[in-house]
N, C-alpha and C. Protein backbone atom coordinates (compact mmCIF):
# COMPACT_ATOMS: atom_id res chain seq x y z
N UNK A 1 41.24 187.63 62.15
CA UNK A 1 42.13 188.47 62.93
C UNK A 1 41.59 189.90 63.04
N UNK A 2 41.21 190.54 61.86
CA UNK A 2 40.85 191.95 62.18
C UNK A 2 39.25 191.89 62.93
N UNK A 3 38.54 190.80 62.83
CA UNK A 3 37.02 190.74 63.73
C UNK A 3 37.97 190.86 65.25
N UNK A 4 38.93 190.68 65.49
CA UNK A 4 39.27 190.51 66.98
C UNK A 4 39.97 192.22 67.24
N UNK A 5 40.55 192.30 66.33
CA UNK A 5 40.75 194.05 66.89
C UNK A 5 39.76 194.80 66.47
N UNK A 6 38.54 194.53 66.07
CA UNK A 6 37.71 195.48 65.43
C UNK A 6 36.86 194.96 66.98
N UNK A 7 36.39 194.37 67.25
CA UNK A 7 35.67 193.64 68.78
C UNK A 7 36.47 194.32 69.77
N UNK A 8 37.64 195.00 69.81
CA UNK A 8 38.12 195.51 70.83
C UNK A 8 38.51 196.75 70.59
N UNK A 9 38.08 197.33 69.25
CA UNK A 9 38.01 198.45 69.01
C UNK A 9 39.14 199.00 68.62
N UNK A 10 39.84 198.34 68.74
CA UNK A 10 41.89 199.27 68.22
C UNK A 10 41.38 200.07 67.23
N UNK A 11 40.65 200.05 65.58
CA UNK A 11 40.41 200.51 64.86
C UNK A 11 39.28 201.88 65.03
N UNK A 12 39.15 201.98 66.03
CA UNK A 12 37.88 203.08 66.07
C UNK A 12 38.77 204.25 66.40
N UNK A 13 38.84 205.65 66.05
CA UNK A 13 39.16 206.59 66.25
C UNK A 13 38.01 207.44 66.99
N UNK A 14 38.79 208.22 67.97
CA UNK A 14 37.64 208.95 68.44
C UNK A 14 37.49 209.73 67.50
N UNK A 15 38.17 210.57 67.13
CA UNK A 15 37.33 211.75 66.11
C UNK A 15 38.17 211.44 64.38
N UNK A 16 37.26 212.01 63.63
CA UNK A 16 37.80 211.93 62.01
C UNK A 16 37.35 213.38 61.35
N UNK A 17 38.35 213.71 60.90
CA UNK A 17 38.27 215.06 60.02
C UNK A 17 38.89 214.79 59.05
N UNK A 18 38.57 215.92 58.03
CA UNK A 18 38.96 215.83 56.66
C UNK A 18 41.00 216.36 56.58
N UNK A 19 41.20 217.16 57.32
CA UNK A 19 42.77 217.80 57.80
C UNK A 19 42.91 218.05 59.02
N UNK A 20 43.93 218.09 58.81
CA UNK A 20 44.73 218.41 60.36
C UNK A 20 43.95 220.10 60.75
N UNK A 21 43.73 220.72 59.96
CA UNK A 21 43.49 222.37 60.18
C UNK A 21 41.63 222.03 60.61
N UNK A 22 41.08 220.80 60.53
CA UNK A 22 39.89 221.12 60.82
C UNK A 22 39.79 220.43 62.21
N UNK A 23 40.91 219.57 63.16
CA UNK A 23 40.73 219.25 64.25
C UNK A 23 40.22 220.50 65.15
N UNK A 24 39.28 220.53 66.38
CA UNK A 24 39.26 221.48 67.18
C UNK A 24 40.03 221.29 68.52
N UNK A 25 41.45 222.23 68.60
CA UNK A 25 42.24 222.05 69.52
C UNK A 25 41.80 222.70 70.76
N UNK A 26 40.91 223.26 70.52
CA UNK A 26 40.34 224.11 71.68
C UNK A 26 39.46 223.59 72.63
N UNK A 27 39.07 222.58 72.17
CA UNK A 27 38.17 221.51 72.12
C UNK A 27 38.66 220.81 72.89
N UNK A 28 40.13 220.00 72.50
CA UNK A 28 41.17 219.14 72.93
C UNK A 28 41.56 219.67 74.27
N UNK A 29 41.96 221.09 74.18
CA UNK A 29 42.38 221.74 75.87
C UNK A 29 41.69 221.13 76.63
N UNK A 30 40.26 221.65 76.70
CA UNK A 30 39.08 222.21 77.40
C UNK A 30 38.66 220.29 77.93
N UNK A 31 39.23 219.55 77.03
CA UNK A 31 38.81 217.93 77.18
C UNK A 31 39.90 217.71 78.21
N UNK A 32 41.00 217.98 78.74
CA UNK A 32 41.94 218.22 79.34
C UNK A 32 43.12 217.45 78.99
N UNK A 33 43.62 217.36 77.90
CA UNK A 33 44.66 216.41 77.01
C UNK A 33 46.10 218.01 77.13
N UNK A 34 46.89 218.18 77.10
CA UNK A 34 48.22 218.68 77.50
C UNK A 34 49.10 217.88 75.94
N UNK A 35 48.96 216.61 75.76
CA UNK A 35 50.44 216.84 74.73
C UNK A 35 49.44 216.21 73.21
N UNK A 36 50.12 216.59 72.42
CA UNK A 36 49.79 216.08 70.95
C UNK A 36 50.80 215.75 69.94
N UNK A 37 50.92 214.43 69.91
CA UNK A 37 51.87 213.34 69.22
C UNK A 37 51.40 213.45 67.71
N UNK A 38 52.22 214.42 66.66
CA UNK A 38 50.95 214.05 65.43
C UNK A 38 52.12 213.41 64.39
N UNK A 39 51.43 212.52 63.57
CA UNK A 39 52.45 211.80 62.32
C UNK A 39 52.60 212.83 61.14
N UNK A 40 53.78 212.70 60.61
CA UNK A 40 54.74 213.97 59.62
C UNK A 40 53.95 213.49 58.23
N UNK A 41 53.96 211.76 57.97
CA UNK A 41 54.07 211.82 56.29
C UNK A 41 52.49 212.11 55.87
N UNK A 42 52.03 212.35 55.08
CA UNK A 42 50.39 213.13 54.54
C UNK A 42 49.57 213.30 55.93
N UNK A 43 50.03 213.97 57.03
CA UNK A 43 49.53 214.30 57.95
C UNK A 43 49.15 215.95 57.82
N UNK A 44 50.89 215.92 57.94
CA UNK A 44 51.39 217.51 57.93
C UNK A 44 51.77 218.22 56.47
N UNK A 45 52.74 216.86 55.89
CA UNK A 45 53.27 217.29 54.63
C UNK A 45 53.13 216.31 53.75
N UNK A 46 52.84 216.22 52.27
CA UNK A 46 53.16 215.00 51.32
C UNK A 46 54.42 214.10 51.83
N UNK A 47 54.78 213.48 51.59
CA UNK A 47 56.02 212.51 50.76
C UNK A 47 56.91 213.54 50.77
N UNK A 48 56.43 213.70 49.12
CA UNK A 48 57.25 214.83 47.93
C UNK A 48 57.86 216.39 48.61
N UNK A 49 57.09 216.61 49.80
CA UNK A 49 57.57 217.70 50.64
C UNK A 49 58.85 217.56 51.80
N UNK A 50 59.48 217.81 51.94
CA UNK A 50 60.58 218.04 53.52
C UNK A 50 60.53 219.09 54.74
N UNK A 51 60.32 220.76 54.26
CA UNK A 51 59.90 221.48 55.24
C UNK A 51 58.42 221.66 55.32
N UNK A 52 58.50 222.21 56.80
CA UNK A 52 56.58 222.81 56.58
C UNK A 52 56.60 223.95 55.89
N UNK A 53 55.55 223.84 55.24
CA UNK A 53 54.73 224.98 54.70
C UNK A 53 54.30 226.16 55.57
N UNK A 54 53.97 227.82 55.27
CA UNK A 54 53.66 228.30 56.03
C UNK A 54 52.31 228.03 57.00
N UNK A 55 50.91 227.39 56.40
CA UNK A 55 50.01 227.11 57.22
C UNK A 55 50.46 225.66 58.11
N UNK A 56 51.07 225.17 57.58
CA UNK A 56 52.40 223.83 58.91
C UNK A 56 52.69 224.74 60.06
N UNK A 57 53.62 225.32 59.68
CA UNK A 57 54.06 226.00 60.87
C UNK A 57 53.14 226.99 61.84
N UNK A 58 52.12 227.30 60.55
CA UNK A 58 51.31 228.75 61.68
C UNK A 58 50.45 228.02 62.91
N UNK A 59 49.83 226.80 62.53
CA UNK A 59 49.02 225.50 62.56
C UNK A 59 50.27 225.24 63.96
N UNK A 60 51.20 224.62 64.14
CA UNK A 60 52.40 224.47 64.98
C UNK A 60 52.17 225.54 66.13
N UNK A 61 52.17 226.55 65.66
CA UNK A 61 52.67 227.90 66.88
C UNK A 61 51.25 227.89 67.59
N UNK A 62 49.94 227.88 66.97
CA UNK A 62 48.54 227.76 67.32
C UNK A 62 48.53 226.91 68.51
N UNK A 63 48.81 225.76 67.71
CA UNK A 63 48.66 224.62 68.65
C UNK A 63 49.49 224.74 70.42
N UNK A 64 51.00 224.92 69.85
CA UNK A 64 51.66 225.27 71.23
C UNK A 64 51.11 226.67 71.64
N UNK A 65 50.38 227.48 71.62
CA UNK A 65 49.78 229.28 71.89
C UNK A 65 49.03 228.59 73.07
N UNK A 66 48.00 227.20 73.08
CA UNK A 66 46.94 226.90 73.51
C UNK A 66 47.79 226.10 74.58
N UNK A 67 49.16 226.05 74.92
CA UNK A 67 49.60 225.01 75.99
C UNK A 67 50.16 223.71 76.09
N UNK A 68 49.91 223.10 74.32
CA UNK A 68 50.09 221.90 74.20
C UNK A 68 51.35 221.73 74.09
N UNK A 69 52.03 220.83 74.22
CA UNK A 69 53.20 220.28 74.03
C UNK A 69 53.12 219.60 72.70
N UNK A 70 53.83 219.74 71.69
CA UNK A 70 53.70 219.08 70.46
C UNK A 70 55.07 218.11 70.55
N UNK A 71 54.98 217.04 69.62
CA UNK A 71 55.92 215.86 69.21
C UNK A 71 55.89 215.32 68.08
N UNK A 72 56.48 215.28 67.16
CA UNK A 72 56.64 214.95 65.88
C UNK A 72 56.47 213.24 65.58
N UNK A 73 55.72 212.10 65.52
CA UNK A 73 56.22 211.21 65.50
C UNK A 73 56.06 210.26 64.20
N UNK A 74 57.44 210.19 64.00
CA UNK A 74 56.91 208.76 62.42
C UNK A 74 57.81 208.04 62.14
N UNK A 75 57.44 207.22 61.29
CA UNK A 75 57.86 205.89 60.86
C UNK A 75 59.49 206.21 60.23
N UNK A 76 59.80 207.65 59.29
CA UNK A 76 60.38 207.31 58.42
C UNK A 76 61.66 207.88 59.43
N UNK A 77 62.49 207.75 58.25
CA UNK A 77 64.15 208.60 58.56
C UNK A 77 64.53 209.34 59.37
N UNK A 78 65.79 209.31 60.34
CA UNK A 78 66.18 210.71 61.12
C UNK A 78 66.45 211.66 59.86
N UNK A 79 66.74 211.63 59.25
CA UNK A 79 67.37 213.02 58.67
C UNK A 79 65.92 213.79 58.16
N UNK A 80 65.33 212.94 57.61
CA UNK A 80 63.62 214.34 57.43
C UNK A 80 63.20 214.34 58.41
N UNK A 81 62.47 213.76 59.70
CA UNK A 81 62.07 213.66 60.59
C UNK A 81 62.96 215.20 61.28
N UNK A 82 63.95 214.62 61.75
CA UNK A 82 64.87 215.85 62.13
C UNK A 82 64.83 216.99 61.76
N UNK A 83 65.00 217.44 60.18
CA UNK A 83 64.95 218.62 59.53
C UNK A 83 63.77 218.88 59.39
N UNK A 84 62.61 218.41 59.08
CA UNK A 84 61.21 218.80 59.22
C UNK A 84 60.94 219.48 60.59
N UNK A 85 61.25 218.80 62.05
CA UNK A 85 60.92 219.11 63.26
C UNK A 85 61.49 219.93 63.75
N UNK A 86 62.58 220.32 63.34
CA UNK A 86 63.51 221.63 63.38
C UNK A 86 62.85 222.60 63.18
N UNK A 87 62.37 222.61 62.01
CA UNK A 87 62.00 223.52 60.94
C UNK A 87 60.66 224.35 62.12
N UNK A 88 60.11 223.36 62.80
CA UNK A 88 59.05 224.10 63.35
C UNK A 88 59.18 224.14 64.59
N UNK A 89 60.38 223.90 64.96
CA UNK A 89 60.98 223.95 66.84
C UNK A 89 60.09 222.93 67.58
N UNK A 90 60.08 222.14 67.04
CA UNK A 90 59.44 220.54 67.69
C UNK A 90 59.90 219.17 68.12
N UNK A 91 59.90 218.70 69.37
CA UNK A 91 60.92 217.34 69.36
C UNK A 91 60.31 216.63 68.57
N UNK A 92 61.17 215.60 68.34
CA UNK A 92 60.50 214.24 67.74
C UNK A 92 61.22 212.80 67.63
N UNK A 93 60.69 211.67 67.37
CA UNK A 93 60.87 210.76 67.26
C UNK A 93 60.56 209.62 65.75
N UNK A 94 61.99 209.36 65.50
CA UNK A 94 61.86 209.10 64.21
C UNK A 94 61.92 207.56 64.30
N UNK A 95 62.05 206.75 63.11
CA UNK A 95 61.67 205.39 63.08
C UNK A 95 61.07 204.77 64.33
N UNK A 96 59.79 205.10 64.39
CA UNK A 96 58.89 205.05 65.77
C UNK A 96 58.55 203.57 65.88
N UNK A 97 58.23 203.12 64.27
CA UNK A 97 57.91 201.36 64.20
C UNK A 97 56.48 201.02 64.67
N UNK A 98 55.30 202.83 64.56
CA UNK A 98 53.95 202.39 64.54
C UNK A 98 53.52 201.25 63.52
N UNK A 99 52.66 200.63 64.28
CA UNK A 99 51.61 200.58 65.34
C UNK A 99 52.36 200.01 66.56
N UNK A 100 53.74 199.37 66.74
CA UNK A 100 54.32 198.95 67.36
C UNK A 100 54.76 199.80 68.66
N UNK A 101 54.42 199.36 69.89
CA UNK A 101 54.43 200.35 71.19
C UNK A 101 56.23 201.16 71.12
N UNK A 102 57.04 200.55 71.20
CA UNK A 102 58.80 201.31 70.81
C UNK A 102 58.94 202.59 70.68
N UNK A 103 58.18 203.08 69.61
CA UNK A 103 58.33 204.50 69.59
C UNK A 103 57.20 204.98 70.28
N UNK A 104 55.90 205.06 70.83
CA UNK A 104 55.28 205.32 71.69
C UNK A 104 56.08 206.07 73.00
N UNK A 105 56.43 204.37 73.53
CA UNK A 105 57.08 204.78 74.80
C UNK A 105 58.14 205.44 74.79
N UNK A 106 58.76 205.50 73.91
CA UNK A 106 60.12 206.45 73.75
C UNK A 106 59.51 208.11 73.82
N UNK A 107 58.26 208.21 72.93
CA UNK A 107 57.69 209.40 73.13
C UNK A 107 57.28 209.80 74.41
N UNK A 108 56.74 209.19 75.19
CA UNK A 108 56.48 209.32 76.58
C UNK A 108 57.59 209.38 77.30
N UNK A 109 58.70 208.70 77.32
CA UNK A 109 59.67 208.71 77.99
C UNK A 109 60.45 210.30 77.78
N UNK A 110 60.12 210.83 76.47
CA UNK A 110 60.72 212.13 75.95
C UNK A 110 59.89 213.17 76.63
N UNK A 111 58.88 212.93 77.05
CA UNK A 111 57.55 214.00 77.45
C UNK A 111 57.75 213.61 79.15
N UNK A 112 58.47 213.35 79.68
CA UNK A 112 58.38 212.99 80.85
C UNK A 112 57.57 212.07 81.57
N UNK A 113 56.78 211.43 81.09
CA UNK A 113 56.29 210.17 81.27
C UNK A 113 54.63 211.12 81.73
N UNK A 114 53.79 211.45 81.11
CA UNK A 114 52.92 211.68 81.14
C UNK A 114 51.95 210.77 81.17
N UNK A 115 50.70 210.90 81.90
CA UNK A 115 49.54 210.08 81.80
C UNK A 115 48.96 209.85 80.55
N UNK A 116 48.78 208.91 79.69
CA UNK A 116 48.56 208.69 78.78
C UNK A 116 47.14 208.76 78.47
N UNK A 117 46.45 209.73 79.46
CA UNK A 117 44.99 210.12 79.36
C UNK A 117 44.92 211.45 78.75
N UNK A 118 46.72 211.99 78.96
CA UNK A 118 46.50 213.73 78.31
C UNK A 118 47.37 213.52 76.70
N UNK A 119 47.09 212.77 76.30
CA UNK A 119 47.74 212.41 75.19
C UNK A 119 46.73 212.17 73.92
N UNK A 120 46.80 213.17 72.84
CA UNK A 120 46.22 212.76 71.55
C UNK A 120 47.00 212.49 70.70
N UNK A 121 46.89 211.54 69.86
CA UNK A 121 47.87 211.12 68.37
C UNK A 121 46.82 211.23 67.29
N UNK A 122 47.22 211.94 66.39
CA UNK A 122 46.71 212.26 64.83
C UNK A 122 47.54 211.89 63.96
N UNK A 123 46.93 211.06 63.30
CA UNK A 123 47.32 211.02 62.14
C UNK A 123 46.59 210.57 60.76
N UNK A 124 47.35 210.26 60.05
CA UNK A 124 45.84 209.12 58.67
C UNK A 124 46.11 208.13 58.35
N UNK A 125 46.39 207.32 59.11
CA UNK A 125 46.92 205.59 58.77
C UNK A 125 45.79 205.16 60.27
N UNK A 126 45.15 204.33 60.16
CA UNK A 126 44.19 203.51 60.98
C UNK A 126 45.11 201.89 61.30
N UNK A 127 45.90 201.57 60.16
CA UNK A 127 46.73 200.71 60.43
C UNK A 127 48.30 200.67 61.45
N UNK A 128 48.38 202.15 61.24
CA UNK A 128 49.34 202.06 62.05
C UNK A 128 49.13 203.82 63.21
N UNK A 129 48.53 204.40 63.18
CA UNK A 129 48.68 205.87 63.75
C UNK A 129 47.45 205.19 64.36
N UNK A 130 46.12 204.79 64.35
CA UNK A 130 45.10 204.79 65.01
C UNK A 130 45.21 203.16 65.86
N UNK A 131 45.70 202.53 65.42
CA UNK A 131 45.59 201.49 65.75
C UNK A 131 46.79 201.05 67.26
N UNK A 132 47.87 201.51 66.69
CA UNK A 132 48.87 202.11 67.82
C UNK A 132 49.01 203.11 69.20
N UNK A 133 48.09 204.09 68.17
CA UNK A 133 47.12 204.94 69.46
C UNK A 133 47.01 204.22 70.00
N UNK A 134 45.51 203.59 70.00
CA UNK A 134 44.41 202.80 70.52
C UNK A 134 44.88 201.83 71.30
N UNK A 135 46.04 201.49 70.96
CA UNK A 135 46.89 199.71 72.10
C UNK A 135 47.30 200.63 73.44
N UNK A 136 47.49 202.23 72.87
CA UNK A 136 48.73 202.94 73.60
C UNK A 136 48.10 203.30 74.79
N UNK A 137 46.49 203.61 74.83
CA UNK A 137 45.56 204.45 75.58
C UNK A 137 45.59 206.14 74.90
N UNK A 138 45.82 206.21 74.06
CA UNK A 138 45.80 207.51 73.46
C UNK A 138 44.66 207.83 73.30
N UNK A 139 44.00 209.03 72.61
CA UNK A 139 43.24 209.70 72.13
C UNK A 139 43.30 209.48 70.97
N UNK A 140 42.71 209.25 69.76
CA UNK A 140 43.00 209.05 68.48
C UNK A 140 42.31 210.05 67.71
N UNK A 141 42.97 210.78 66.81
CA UNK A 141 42.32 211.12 65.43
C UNK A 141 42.83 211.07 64.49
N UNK A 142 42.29 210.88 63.52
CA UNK A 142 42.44 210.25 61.94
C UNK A 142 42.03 211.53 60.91
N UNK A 143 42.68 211.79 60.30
CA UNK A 143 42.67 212.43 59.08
C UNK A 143 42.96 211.94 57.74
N UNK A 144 42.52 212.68 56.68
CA UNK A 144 42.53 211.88 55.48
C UNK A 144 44.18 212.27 54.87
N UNK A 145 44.59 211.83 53.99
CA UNK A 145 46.50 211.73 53.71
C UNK A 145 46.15 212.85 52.76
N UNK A 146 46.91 213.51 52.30
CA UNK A 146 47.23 214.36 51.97
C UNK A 146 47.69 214.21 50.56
N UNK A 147 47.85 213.44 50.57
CA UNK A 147 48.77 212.95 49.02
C UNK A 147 48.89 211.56 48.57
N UNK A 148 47.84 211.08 48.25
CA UNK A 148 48.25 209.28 48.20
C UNK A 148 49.29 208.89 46.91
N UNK A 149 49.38 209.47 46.03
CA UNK A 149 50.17 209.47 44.71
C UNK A 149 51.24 209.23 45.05
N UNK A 150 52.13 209.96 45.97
CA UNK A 150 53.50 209.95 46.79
C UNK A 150 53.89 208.95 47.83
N UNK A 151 52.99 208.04 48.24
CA UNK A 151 52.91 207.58 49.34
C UNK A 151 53.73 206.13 48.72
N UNK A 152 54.42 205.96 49.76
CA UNK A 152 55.58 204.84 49.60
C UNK A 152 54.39 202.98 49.27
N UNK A 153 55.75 202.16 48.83
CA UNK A 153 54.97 201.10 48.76
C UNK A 153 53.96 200.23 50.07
N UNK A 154 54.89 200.03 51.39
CA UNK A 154 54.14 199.79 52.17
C UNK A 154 53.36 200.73 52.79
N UNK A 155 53.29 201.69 52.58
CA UNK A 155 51.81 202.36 52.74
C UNK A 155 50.63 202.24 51.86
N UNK A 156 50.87 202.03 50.65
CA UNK A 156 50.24 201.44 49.98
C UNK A 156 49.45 200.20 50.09
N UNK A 157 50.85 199.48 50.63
CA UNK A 157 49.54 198.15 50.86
C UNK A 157 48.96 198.22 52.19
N UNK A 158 49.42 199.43 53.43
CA UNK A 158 48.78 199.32 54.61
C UNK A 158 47.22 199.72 54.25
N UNK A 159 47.58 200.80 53.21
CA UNK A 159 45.70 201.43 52.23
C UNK A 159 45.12 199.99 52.35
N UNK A 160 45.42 199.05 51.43
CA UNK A 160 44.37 198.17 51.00
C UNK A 160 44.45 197.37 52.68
N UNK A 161 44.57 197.31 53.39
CA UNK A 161 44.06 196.84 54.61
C UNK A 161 43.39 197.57 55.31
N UNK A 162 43.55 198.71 55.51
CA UNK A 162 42.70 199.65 55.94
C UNK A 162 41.50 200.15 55.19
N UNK A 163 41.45 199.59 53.89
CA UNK A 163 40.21 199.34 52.93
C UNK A 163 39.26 198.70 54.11
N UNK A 164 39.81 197.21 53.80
CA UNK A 164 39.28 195.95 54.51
C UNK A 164 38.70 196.28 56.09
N UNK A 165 39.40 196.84 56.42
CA UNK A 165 39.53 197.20 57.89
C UNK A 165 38.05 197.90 57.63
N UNK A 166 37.79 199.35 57.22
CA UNK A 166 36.90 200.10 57.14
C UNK A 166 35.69 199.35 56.23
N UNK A 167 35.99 198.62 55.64
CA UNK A 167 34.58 197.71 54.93
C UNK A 167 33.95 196.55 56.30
N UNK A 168 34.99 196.33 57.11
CA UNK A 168 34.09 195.48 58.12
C UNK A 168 33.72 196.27 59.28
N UNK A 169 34.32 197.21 59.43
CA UNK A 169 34.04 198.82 60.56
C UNK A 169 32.15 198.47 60.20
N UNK A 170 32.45 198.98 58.99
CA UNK A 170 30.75 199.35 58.03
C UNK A 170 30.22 198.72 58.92
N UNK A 171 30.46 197.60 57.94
CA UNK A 171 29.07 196.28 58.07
C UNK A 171 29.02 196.14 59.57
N UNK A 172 29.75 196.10 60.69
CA UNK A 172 29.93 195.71 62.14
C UNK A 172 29.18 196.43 62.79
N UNK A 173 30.05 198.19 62.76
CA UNK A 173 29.42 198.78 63.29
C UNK A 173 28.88 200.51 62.63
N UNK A 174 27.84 199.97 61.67
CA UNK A 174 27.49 201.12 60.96
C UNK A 174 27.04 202.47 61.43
N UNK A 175 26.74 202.21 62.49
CA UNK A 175 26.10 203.28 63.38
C UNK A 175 27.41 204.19 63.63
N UNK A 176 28.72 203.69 64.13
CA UNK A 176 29.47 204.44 64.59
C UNK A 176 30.25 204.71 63.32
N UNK A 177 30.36 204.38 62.51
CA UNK A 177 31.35 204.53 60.98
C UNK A 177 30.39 205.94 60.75
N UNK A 178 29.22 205.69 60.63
CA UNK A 178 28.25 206.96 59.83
C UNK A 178 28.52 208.27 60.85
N UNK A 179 28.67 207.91 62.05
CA UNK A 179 28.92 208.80 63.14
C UNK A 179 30.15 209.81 62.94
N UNK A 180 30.97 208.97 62.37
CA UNK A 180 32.67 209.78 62.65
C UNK A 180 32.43 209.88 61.45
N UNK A 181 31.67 209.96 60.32
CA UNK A 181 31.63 210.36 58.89
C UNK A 181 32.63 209.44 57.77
N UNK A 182 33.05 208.29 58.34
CA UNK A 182 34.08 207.83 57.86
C UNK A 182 34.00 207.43 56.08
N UNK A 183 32.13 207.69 56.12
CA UNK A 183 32.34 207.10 54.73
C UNK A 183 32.60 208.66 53.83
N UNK A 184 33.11 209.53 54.27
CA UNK A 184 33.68 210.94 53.69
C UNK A 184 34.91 210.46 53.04
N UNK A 185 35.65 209.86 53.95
CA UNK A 185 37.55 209.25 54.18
C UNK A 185 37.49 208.69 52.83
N UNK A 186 38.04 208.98 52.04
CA UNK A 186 38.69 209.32 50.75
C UNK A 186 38.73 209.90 49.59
């Protein structure tokens, strides 16, 4: 099963950085992308965290300074989802049900139905943020989590698939794994 999404690439991210603060958004403009969908849990903040931090938020105002439209999107709860996205004057969309298209399109439907060519999603799950991208026509980037200690049980076991996932990336396609630096990712 994963030789068939790895053959069609769902798993490939276009770009991989070590944090969210080392993406180049300027970069992203100039590529001509307009909105950025990024995931809350060890994206932005641990687990163990609820509001942003001051480099969260400064990181937030940056991002919208440059034009983008930002969107909050993740898996977990309205009530953090909500109070987190507040916190930094951001819509969002909570129990999204990545990698599953549902909350996608709900995000698009919230953004006015944008071309899904000006659309980047960041996050650090390849199982569900890159892979969901990738079905979506998104832009993908992947960052490393922020906090794995905190990280709930099924994220946990999404890790050990995304082990697997990135051990046959290797062997498949080593050229492009060494490319996006992936063997940095953890």
């Amino acid at each position: 099963m994963i030789e068939i999404f790895l053959r069609n690439k769902y798993f490939y991210p276009n770009e991989y950085h070590k944090t969210i603060y080392d993406v180049n958004f300027n970069n992203l403009k100039q590529k001509g992308f307009r909105y950025i969908l990024i995931d809350l849990d060890n994206t932005l903040i641990p687990y163990d965290e609820n509001l942003a931090n001051e480099n969260v938020d400064m990181l937030i105002k940056k991002i919208k300074s440059l034009g983008f439209e930002v969107m909050i999107i993740s898996n977990n709860k309205e009530d953090r989802v909500k109070k987190f996205s507040e916190s930094i004057q951001c819509s969002y969309i909570y129990s999204a049900r990545k990698p599953f298209k549902f909350g996608f399109k709900k995000a698009l439907k919230k953004l006015n139905n944008p071309s899904k060519d000006q659309v980047v999603l960041i996050g650090d799950q390849f199982m569900t943020d890159v892979f969901g991208g990738n079905r979506m026509g998104f832009y993908t980037v992947v960052v490393d989590a922020i906090k794995r200690k905190t990280e709930k049980w099924y994220t946990k076991l999404n890790r050990k698939l995304e082990t697997r996932v990135l051990n046959r990336l290797k062997r498949k396609d080593f050229e492009y794994y060494e490319k996006l630096h992936l063997g940095e990712k953890r």
